[in-house]
PDB file of N, CA and C in Angstrom:
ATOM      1  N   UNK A   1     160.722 266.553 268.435  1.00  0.00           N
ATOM      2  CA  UNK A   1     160.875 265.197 268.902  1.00  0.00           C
ATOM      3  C   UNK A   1     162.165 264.614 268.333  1.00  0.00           C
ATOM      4  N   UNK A   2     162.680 263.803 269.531  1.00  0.00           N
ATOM      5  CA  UNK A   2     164.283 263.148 268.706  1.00  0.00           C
ATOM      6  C   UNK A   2     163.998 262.483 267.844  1.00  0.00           C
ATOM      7  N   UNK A   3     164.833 262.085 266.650  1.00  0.00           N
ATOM      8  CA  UNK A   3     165.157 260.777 265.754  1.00  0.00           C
ATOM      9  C   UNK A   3     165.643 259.389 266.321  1.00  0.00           C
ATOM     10  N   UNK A   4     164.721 258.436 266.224  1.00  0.00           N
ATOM     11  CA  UNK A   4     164.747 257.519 266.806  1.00  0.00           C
ATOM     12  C   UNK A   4     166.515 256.771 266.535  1.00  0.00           C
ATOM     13  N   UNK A   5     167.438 255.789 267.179  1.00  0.00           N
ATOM     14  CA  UNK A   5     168.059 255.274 267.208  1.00  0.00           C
ATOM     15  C   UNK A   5     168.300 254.338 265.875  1.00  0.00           C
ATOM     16  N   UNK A   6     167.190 253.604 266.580  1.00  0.00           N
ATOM     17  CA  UNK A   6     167.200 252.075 265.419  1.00  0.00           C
ATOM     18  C   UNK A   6     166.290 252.307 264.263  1.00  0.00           C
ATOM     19  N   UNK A   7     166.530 252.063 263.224  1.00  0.00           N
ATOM     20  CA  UNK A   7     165.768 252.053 261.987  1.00  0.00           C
ATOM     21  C   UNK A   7     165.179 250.520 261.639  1.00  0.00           C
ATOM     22  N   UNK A   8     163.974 250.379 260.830  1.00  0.00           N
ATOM     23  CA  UNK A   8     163.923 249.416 260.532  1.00  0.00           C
ATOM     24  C   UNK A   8     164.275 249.717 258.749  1.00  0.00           C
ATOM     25  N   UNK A   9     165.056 248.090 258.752  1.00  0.00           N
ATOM     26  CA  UNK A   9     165.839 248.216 256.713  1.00  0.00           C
ATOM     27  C   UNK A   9     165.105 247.102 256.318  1.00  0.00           C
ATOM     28  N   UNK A  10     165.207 247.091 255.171  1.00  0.00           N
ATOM     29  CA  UNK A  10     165.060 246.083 254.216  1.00  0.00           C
ATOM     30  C   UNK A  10     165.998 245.065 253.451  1.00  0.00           C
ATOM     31  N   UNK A  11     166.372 243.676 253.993  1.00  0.00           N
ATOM     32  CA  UNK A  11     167.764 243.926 252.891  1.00  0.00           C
ATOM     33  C   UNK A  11     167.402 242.857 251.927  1.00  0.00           C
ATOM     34  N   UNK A  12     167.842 243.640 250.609  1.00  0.00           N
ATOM     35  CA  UNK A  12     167.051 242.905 249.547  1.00  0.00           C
ATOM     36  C   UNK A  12     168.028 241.514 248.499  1.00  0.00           C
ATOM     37  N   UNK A  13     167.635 240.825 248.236  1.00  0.00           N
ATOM     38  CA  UNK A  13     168.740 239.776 247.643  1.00  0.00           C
ATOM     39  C   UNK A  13     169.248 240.361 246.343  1.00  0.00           C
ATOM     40  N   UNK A  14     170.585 240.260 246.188  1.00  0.00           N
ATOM     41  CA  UNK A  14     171.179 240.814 245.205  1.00  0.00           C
ATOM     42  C   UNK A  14     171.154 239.353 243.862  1.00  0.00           C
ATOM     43  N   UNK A  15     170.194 238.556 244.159  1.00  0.00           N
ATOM     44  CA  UNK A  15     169.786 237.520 243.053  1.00  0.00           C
ATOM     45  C   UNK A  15     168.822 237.475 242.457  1.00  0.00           C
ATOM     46  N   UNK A  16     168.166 238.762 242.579  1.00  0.00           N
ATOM     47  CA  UNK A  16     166.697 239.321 241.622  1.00  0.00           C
ATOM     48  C   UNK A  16     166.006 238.140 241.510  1.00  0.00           C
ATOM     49  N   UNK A  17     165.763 237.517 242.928  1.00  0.00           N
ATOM     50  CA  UNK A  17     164.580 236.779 243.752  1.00  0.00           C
ATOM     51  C   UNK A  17     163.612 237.402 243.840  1.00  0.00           C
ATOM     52  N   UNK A  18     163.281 238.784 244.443  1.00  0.00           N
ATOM     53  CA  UNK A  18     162.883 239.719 245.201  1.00  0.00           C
ATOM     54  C   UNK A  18     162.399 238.933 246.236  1.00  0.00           C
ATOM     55  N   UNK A  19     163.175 237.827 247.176  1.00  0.00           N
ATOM     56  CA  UNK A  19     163.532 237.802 248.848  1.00  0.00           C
ATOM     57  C   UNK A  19     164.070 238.829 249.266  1.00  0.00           C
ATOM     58  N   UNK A  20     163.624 238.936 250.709  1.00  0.00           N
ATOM     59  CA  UNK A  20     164.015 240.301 251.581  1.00  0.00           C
ATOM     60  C   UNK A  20     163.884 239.494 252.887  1.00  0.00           C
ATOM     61  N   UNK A  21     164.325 240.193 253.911  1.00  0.00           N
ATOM     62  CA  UNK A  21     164.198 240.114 255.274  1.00  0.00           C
ATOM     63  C   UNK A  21     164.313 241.459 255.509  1.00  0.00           C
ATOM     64  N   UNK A  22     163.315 241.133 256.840  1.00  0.00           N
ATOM     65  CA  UNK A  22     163.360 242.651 257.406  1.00  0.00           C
ATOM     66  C   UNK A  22     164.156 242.859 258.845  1.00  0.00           C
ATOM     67  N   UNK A  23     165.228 243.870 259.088  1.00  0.00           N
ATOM     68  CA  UNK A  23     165.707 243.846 260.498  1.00  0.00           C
ATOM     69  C   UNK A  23     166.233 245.093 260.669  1.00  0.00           C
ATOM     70  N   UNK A  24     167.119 245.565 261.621  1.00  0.00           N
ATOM     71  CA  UNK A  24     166.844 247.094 261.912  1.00  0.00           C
ATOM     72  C   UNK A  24     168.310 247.309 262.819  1.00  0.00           C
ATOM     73  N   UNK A  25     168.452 248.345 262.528  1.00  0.00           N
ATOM     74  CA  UNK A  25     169.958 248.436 263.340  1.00  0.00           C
ATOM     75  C   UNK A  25     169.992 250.398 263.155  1.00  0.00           C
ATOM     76  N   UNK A  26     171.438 250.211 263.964  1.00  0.00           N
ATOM     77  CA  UNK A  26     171.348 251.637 264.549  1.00  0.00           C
ATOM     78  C   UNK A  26     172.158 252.442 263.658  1.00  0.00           C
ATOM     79  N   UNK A  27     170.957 253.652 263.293  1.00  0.00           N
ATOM     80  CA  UNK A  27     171.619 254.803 262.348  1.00  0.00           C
ATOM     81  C   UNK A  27     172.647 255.528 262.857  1.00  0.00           C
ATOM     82  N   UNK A  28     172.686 255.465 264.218  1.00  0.00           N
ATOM     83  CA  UNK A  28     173.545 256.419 264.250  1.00  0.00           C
ATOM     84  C   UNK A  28     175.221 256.151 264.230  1.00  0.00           C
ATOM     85  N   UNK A  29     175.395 254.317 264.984  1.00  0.00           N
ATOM     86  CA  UNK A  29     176.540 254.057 264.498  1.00  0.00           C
ATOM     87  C   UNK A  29     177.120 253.315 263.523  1.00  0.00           C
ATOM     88  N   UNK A  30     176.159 252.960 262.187  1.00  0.00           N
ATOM     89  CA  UNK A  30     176.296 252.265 261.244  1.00  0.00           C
ATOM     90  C   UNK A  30     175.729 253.556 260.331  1.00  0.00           C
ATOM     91  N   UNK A  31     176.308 254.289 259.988  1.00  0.00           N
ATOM     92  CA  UNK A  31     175.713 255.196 259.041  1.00  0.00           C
ATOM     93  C   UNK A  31     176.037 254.465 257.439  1.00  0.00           C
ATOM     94  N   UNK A  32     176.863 253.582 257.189  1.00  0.00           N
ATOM     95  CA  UNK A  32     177.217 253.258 255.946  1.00  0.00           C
ATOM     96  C   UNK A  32     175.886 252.196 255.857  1.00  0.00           C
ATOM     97  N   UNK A  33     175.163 251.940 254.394  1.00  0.00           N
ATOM     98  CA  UNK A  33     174.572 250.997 253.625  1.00  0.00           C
ATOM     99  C   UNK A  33     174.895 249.456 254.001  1.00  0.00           C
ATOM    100  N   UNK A  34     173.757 249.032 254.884  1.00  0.00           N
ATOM    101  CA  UNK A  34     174.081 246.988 255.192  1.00  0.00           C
ATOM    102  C   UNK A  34     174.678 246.374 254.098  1.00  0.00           C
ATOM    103  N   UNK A  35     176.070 245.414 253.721  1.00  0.00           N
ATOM    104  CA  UNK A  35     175.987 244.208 253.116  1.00  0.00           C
ATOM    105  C   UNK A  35     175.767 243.191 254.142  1.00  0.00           C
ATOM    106  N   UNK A  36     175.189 242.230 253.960  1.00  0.00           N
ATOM    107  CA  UNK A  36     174.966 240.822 254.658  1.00  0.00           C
ATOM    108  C   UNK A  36     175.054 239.538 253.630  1.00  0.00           C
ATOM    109  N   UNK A  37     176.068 238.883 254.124  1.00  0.00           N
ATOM    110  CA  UNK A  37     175.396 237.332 253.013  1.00  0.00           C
ATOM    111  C   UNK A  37     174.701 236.665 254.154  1.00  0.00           C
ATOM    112  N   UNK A  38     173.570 236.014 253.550  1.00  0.00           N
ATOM    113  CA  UNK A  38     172.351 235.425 254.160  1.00  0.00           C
ATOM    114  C   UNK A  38     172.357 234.229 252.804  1.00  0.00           C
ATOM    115  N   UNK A  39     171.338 233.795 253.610  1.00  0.00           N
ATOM    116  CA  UNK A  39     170.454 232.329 252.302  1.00  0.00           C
ATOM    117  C   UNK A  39     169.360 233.050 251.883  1.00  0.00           C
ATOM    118  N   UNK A  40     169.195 232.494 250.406  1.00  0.00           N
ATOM    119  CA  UNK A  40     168.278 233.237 250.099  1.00  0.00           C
ATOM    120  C   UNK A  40     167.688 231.406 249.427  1.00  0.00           C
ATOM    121  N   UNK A  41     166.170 231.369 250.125  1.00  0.00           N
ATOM    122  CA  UNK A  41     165.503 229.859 249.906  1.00  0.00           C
ATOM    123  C   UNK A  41     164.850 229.778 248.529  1.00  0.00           C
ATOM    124  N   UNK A  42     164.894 230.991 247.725  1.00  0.00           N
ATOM    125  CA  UNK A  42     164.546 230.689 246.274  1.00  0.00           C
ATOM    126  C   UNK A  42     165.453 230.551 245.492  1.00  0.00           C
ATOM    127  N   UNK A  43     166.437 231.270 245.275  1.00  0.00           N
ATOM    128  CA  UNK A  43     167.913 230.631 244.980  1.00  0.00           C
ATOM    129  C   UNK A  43     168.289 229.095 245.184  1.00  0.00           C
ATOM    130  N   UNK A  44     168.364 229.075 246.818  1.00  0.00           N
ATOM    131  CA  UNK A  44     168.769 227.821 246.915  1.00  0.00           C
ATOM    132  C   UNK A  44     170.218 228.224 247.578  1.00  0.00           C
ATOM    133  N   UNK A  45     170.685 229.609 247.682  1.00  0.00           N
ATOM    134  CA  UNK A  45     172.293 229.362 248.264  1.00  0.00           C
ATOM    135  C   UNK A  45     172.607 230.600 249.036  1.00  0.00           C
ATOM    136  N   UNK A  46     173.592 230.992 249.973  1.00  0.00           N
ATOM    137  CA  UNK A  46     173.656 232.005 250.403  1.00  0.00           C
ATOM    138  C   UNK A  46     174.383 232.636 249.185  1.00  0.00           C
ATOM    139  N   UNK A  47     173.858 234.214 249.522  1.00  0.00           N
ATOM    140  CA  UNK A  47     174.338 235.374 248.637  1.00  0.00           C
ATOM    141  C   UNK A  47     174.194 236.631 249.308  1.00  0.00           C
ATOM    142  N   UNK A  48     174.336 237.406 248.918  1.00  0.00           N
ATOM    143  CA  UNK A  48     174.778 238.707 249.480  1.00  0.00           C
ATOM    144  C   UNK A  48     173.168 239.930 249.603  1.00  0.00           C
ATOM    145  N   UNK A  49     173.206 240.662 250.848  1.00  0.00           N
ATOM    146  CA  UNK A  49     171.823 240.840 250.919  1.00  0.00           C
ATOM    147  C   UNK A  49     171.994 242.525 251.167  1.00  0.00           C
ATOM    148  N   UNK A  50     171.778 243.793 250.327  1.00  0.00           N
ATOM    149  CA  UNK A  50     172.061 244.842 250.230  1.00  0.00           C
ATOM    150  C   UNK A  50     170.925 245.463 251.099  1.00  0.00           C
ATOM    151  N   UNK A  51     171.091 246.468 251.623  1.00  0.00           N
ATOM    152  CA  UNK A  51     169.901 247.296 252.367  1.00  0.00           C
ATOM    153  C   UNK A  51     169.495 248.268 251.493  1.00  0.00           C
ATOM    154  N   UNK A  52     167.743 248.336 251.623  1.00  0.00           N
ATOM    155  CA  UNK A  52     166.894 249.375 250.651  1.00  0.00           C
ATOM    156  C   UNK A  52     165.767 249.670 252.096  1.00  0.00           C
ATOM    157  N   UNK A  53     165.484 250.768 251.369  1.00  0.00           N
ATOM    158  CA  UNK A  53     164.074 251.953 252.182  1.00  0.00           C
ATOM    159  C   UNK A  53     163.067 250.449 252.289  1.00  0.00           C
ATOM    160  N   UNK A  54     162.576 250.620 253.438  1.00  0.00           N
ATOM    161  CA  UNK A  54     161.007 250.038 253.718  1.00  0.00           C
ATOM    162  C   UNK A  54     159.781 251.281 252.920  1.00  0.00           C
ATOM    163  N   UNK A  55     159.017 250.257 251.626  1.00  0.00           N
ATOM    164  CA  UNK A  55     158.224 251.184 251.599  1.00  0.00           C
ATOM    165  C   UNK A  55     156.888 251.392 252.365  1.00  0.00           C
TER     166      UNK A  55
END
């Protein structure tokens, strides 16, 4: 069976909140690791949001 396209990620706040959002994008043409700055609402500010494994 093929390997699906889209993955679902995790991207986790790099402000040891442990906020996450979950969203999903394509392995095959983003092979490099998500950065995103997002808001993170326990913080209080946008910051930078790294991608980790869904466990």
């Amino acid at each position: 069976m093929a390997k699906a396209a889209n993955i679902k990620i995790k991207l986790l706040s790099t402000a040891d909140t442990g906020y996450f959002y979950v969203t999903s994008k394509n392995s095959r043409t983003k092979t490099d690791k998500m950065v995103m700055r997002k808001y993170d609402p326990v913080a209080k500010k946008h910051v930078e949001f790294k991608e980790s494994k869904i466990k």
